[in-house]
PDB file of N, CA and C in Angstrom:
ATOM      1  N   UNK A   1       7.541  14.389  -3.064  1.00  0.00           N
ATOM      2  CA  UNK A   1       7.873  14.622  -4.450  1.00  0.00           C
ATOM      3  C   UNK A   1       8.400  16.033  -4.630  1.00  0.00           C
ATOM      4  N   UNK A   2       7.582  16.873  -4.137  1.00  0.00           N
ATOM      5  CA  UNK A   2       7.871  18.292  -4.390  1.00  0.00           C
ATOM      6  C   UNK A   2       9.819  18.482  -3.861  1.00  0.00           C
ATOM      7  N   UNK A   3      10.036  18.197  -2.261  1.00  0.00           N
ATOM      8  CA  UNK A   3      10.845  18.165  -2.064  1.00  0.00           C
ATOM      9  C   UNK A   3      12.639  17.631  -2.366  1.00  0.00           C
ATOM     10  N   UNK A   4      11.734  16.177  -2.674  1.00  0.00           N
ATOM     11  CA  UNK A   4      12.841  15.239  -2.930  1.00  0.00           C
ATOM     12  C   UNK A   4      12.562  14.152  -4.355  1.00  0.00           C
ATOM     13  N   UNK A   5      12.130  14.971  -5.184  1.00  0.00           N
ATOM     14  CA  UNK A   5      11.930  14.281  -6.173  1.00  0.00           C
ATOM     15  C   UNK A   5      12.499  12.850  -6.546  1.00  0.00           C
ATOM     16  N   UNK A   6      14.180  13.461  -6.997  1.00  0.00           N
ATOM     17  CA  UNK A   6      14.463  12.344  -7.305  1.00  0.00           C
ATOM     18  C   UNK A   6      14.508  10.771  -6.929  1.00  0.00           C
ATOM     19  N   UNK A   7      15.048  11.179  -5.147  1.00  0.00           N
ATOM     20  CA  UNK A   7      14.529  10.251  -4.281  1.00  0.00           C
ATOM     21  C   UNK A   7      12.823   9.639  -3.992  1.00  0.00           C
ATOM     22  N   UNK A   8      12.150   9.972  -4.577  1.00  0.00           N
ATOM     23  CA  UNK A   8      10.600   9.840  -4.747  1.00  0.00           C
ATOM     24  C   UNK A   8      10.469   8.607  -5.993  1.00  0.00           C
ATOM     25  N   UNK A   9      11.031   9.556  -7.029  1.00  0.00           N
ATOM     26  CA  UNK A   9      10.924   8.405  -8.010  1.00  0.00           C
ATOM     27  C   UNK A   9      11.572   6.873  -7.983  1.00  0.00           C
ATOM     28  N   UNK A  10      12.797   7.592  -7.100  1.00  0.00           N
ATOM     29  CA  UNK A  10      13.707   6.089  -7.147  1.00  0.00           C
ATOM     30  C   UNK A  10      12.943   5.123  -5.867  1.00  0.00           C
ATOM     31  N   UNK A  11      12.078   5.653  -5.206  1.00  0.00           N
ATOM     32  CA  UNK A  11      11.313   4.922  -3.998  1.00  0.00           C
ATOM     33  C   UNK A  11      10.537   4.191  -5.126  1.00  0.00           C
ATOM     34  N   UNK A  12       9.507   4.784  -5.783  1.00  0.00           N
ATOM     35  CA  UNK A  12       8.294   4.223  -6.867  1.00  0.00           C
ATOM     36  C   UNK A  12       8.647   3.221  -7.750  1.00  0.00           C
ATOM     37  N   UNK A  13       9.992   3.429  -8.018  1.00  0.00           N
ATOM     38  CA  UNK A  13      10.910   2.280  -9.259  1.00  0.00           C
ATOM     39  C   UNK A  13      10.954   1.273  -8.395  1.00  0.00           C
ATOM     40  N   UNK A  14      11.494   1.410  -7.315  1.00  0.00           N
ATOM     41  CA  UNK A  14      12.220   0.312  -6.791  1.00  0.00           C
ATOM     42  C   UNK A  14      10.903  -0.105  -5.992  1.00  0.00           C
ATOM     43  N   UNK A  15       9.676   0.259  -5.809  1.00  0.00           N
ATOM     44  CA  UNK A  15       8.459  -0.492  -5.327  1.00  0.00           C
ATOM     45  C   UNK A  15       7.715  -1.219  -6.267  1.00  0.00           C
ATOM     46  N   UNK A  16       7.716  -0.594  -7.687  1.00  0.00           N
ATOM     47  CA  UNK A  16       7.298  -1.300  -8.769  1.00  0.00           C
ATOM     48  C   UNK A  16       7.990  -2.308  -9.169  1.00  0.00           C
ATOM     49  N   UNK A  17       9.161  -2.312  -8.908  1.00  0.00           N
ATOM     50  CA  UNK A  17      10.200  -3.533  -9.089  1.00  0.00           C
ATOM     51  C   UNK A  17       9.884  -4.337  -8.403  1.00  0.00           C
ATOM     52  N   UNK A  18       9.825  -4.582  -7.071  1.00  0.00           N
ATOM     53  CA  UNK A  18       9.946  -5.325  -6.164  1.00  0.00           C
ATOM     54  C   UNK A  18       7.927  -6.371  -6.298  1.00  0.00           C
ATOM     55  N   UNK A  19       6.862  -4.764  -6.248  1.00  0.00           N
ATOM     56  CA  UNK A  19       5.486  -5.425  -6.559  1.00  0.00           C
ATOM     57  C   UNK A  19       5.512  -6.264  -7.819  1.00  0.00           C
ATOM     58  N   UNK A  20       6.104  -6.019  -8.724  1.00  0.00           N
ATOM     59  CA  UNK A  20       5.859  -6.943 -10.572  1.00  0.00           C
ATOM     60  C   UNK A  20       6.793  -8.309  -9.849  1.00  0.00           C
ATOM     61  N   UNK A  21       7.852  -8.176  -9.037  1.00  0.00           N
ATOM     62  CA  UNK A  21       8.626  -9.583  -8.861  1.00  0.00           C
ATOM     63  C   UNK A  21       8.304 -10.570  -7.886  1.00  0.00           C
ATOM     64  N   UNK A  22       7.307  -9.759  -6.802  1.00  0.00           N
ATOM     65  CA  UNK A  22       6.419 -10.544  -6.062  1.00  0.00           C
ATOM     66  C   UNK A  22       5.211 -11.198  -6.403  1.00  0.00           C
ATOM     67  N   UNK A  23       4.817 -10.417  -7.554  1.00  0.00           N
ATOM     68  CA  UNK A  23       3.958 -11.144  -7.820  1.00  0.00           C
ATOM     69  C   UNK A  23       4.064 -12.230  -9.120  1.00  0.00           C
ATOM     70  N   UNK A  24       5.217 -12.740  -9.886  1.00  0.00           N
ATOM     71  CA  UNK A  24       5.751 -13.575 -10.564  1.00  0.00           C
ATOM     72  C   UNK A  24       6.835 -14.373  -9.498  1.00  0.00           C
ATOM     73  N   UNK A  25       6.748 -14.440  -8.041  1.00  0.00           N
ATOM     74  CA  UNK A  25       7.895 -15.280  -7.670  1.00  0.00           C
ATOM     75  C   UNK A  25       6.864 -15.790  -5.948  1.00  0.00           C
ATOM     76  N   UNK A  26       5.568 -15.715  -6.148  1.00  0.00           N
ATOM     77  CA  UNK A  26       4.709 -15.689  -4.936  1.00  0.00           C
ATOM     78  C   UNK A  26       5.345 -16.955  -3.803  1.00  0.00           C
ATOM     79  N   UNK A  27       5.726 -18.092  -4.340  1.00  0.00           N
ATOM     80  CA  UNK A  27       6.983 -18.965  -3.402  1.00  0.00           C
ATOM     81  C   UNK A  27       8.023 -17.955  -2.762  1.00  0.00           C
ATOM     82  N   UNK A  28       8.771 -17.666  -3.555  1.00  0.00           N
ATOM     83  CA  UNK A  28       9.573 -16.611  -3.074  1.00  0.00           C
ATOM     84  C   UNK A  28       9.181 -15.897  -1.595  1.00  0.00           C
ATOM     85  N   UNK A  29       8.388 -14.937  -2.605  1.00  0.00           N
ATOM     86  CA  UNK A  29       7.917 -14.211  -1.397  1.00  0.00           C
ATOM     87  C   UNK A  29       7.105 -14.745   0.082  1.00  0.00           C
ATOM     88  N   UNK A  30       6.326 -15.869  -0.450  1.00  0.00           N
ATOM     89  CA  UNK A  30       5.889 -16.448   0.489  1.00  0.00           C
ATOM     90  C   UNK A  30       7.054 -16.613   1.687  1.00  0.00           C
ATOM     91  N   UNK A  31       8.094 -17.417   1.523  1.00  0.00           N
ATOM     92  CA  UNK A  31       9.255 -17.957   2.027  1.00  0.00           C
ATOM     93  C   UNK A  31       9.789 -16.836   2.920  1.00  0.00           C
ATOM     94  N   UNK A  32       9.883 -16.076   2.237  1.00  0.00           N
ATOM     95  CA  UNK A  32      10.673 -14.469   2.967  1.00  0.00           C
ATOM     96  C   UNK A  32       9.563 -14.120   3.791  1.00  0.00           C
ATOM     97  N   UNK A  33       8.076 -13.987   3.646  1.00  0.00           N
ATOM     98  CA  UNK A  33       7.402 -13.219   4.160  1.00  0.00           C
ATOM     99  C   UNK A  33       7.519 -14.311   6.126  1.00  0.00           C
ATOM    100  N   UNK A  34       7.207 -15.511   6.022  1.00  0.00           N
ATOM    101  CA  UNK A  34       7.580 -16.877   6.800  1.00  0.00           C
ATOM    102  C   UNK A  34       8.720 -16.371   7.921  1.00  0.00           C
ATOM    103  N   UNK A  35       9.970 -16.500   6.509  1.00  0.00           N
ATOM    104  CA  UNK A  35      10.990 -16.188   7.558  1.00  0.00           C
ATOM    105  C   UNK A  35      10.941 -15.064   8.287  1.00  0.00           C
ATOM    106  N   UNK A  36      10.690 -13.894   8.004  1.00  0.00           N
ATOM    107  CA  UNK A  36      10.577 -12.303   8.859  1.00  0.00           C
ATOM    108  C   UNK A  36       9.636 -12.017  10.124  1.00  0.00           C
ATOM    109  N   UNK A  37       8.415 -12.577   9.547  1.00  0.00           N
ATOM    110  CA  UNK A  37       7.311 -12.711  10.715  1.00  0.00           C
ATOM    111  C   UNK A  37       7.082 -13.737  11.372  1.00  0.00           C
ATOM    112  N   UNK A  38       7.711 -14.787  11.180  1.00  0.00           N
ATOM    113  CA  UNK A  38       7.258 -16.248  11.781  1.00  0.00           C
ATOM    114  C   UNK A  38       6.216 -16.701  12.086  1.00  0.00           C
ATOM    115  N   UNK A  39       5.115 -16.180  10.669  1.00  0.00           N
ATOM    116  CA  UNK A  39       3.889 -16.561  11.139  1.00  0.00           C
ATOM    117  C   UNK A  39       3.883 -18.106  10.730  1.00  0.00           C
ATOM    118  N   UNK A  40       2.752 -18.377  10.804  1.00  0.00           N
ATOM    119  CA  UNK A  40       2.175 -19.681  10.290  1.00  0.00           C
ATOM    120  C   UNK A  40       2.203 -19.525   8.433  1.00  0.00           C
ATOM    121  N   UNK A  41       2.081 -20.518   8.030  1.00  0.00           N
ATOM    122  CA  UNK A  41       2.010 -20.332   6.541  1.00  0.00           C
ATOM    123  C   UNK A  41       0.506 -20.634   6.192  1.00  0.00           C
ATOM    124  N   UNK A  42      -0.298 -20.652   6.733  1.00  0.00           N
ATOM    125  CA  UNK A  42      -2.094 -20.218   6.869  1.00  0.00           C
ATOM    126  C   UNK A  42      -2.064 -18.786   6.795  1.00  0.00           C
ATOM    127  N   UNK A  43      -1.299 -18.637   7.845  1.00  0.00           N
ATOM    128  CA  UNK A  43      -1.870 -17.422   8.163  1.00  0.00           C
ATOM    129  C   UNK A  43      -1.148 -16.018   6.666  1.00  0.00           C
ATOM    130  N   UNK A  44       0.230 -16.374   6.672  1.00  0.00           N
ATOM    131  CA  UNK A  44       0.875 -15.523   5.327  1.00  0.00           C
ATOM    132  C   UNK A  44       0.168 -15.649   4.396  1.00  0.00           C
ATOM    133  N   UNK A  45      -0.269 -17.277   4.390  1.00  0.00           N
ATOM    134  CA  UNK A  45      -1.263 -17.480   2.590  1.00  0.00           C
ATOM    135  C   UNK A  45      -2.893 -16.196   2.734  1.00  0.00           C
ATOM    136  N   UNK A  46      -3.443 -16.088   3.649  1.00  0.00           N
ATOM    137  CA  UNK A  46      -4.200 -15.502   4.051  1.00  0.00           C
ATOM    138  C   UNK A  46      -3.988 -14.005   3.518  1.00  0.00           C
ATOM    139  N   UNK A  47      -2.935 -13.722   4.222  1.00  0.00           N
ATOM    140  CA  UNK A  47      -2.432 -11.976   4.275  1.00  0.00           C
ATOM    141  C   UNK A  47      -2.148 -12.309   2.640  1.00  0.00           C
ATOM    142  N   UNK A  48      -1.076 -12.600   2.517  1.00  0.00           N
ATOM    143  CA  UNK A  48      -0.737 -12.638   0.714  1.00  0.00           C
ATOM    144  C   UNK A  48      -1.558 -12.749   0.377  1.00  0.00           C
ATOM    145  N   UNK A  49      -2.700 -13.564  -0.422  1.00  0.00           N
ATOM    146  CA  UNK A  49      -3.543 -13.911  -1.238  1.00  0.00           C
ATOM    147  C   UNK A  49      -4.921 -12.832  -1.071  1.00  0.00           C
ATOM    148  N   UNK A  50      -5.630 -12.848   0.156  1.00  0.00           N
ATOM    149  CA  UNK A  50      -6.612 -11.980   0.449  1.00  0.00           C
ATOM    150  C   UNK A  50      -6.612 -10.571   1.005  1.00  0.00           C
ATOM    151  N   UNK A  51      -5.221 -10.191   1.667  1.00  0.00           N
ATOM    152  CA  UNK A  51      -4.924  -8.810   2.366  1.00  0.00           C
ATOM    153  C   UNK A  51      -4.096  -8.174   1.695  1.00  0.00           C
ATOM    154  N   UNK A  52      -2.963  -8.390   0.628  1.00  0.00           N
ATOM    155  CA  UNK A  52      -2.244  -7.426   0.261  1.00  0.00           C
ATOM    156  C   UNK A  52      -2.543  -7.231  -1.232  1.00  0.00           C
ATOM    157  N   UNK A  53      -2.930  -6.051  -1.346  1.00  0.00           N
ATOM    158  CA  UNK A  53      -2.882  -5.831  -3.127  1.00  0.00           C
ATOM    159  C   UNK A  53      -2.081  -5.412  -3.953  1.00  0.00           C
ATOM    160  N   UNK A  54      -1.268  -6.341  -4.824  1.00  0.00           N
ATOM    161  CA  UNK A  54       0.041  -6.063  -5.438  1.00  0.00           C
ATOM    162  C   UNK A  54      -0.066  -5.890  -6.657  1.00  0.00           C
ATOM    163  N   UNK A  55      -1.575  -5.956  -7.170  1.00  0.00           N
ATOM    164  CA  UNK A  55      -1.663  -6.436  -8.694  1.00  0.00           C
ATOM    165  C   UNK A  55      -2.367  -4.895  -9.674  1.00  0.00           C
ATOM    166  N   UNK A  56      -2.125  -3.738  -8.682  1.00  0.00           N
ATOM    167  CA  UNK A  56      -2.404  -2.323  -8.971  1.00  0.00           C
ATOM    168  C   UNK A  56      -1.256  -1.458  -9.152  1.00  0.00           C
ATOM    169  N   UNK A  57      -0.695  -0.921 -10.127  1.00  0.00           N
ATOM    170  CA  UNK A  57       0.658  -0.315  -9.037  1.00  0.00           C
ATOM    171  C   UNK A  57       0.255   0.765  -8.906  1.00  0.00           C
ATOM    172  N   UNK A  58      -0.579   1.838  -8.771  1.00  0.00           N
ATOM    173  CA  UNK A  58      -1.220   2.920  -8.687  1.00  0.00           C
ATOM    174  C   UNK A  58      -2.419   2.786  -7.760  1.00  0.00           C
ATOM    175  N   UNK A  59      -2.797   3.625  -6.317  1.00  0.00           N
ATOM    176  CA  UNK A  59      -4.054   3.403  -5.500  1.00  0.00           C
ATOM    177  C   UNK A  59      -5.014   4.494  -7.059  1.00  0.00           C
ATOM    178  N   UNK A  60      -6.168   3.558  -7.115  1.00  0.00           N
ATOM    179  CA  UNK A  60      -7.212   3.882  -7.792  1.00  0.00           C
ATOM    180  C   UNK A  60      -8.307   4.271  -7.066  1.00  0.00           C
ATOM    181  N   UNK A  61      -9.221   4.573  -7.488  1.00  0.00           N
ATOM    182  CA  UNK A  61     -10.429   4.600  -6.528  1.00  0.00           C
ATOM    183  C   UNK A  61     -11.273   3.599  -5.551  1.00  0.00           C
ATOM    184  N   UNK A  62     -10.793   2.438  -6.041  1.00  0.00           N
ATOM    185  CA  UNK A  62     -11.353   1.493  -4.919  1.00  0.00           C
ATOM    186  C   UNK A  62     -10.374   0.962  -3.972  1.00  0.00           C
ATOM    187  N   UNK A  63      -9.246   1.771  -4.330  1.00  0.00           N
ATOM    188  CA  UNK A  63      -8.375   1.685  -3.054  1.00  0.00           C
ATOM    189  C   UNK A  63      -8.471   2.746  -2.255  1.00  0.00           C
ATOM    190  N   UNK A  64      -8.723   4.470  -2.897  1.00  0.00           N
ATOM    191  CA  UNK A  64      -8.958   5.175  -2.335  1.00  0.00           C
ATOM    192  C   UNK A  64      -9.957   5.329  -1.367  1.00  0.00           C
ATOM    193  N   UNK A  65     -11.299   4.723  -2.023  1.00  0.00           N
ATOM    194  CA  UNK A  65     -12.536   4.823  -0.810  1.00  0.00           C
ATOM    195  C   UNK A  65     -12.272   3.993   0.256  1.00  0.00           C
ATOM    196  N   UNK A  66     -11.538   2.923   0.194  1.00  0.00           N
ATOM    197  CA  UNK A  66     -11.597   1.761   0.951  1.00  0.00           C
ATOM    198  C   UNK A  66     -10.557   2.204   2.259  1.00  0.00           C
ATOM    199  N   UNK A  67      -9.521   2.825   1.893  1.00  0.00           N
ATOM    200  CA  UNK A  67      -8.970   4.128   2.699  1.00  0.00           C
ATOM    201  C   UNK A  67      -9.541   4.832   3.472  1.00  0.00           C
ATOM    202  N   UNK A  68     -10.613   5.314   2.616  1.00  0.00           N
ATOM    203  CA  UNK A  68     -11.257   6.601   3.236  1.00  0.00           C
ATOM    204  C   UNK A  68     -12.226   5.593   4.107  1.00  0.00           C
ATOM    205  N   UNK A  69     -12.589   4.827   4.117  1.00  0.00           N
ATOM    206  CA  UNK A  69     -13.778   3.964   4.957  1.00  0.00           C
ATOM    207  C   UNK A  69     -13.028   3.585   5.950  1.00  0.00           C
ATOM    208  N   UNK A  70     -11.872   3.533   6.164  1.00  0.00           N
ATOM    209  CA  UNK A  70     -10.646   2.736   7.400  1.00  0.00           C
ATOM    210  C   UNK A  70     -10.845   4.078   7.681  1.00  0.00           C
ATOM    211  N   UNK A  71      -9.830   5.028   7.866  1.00  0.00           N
ATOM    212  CA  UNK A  71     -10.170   6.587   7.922  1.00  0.00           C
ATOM    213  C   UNK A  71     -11.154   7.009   8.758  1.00  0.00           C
ATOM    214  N   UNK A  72     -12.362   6.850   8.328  1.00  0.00           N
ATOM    215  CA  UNK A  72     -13.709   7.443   9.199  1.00  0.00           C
ATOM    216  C   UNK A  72     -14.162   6.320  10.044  1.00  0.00           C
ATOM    217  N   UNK A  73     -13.814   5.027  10.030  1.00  0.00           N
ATOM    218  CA  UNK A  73     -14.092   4.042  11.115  1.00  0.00           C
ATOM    219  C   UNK A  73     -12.865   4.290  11.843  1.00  0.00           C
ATOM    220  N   UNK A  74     -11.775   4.642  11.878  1.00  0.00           N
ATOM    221  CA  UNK A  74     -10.883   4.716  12.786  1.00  0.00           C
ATOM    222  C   UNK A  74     -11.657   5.980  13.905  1.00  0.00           C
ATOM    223  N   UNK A  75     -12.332   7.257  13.310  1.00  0.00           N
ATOM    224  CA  UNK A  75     -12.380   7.964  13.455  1.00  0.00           C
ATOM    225  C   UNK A  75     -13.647   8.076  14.772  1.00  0.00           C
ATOM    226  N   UNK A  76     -14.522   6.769  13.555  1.00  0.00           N
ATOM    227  CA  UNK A  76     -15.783   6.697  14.934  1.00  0.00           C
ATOM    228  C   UNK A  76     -15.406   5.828  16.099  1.00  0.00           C
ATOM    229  N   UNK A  77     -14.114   4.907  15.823  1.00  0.00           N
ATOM    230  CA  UNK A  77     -13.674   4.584  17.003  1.00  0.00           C
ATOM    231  C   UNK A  77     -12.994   5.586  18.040  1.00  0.00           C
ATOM    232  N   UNK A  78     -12.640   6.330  17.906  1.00  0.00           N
ATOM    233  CA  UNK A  78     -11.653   7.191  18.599  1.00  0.00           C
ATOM    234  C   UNK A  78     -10.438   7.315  18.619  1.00  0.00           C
ATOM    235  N   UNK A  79     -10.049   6.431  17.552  1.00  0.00           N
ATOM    236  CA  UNK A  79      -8.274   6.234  17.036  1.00  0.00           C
ATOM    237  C   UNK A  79      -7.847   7.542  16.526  1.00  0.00           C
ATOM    238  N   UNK A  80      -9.186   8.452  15.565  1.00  0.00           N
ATOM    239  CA  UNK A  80      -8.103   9.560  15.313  1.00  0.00           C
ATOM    240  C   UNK A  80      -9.498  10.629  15.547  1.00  0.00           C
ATOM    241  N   UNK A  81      -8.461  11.685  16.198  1.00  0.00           N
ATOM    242  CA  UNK A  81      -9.293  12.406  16.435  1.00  0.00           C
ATOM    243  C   UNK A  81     -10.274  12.899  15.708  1.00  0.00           C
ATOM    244  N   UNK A  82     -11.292  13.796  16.719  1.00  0.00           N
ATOM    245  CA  UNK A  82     -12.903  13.985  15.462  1.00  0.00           C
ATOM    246  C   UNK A  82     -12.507  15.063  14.750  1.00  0.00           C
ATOM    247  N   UNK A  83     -11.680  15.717  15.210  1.00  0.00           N
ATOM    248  CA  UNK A  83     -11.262  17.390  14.589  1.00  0.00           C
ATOM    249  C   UNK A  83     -10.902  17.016  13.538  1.00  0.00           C
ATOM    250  N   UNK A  84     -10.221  15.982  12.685  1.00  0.00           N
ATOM    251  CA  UNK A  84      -9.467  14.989  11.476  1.00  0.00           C
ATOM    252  C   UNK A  84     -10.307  15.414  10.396  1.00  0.00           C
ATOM    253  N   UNK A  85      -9.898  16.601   9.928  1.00  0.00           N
ATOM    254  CA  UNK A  85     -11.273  16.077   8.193  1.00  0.00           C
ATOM    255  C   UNK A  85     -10.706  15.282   7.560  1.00  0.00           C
ATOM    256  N   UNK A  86     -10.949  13.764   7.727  1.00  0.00           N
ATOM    257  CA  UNK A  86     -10.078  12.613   6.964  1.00  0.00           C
ATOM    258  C   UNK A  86      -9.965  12.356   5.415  1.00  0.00           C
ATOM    259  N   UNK A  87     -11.302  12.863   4.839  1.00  0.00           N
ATOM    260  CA  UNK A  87     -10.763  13.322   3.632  1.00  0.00           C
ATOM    261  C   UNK A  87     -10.094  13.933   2.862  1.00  0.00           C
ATOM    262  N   UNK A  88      -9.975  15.196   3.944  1.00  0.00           N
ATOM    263  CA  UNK A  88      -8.789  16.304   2.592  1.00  0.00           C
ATOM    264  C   UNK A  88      -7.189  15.425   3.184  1.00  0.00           C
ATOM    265  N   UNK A  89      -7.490  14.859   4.251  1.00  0.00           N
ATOM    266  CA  UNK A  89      -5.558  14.211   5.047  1.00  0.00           C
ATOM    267  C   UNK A  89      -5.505  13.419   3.798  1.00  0.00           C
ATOM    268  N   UNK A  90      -6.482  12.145   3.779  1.00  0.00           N
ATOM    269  CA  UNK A  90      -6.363  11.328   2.207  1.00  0.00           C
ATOM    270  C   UNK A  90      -5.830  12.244   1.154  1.00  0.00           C
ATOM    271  N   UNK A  91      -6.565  12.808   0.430  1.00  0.00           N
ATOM    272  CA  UNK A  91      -6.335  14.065  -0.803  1.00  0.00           C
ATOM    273  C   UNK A  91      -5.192  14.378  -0.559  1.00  0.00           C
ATOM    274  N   UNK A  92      -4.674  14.808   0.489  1.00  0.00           N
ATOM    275  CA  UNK A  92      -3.471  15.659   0.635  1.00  0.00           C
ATOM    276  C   UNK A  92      -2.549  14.614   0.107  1.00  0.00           C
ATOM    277  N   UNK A  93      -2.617  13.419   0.899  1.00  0.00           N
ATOM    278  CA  UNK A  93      -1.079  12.229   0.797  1.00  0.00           C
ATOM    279  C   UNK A  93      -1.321  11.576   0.039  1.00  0.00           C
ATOM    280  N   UNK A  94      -2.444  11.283  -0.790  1.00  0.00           N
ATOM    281  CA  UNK A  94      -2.346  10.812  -2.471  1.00  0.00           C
ATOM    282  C   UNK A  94      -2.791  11.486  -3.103  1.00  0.00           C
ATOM    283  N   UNK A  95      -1.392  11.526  -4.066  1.00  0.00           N
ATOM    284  CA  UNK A  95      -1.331  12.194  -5.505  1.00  0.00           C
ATOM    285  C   UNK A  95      -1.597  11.683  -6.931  1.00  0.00           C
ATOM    286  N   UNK A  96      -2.849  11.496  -7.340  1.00  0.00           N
ATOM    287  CA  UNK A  96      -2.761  11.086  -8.478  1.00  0.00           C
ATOM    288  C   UNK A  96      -2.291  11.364  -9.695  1.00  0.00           C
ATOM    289  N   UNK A  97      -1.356  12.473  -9.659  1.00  0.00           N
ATOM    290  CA  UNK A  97      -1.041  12.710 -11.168  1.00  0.00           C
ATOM    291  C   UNK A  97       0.619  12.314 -11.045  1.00  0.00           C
ATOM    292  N   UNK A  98       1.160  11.791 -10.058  1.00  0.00           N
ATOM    293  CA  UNK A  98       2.445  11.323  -9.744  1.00  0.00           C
ATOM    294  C   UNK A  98       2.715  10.358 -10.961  1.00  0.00           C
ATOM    295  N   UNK A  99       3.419  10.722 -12.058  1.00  0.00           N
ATOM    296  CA  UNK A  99       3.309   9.443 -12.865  1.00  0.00           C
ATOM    297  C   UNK A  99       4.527   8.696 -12.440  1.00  0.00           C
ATOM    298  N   UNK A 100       4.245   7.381 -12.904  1.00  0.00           N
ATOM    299  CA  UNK A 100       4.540   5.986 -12.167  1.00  0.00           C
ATOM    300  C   UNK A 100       5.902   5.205 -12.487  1.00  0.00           C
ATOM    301  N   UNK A 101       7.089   5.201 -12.240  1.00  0.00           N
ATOM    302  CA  UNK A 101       7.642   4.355 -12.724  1.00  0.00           C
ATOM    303  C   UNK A 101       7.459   3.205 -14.194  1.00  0.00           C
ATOM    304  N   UNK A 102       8.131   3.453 -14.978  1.00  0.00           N
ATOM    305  CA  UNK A 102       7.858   2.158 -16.307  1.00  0.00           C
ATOM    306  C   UNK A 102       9.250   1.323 -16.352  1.00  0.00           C
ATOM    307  N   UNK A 103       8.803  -0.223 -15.946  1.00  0.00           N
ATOM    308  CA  UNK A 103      10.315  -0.630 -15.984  1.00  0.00           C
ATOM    309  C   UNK A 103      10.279  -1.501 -17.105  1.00  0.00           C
TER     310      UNK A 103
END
């Protein structure tokens, strides 16, 4: 943002666009998601319905902790190093006062 503002916002528009039309066209997307990954359509209904959250357009706090809990289990696995204070990395790369696209 700081850097490239404008290009920032036009990323956020055009993600809010795309999240409000996925989630009024879920065939749609289903179809596309099918064709790209060639998964099974179990398995997309799965990811769509139970793994992706489209129905926020802003990470809130129960997206944030839930972050931060991937984060420090990555961490006790050994995926990221222990030196990582994974909280301020979170803090740092979400900004909550970024206001949001209104389309």
């Amino acid at each position: 943002m700081k850097d490239y503002p404008d290009a920032a916002r036009r990323v956020l528009a055009v993600y809010e666009e795309a999240r409000k039309y996925s989630l009024a066209n879920y065939d749609e997307l289903k179809k596309t998601f099918i064709a790209v990954t060639k998964l099974p359509e179990p398995v997309v209904d799965k990811q769509l319905k139970e793994r992706t959250e489209l129905t926020h357009s802003r990470i809130g706090a129960p997206q944030r902790e839930s972050i931060l809990a991937a984060g420090l289990a990555l961490q006790q696995a050994g995926v990221v190093d222990s030196k990582v204070d994974v909280k301020a990395t979170l803090d740092a790369l979400i900004d909550d006062q970024i206001p949001l696209p209104t389309n």
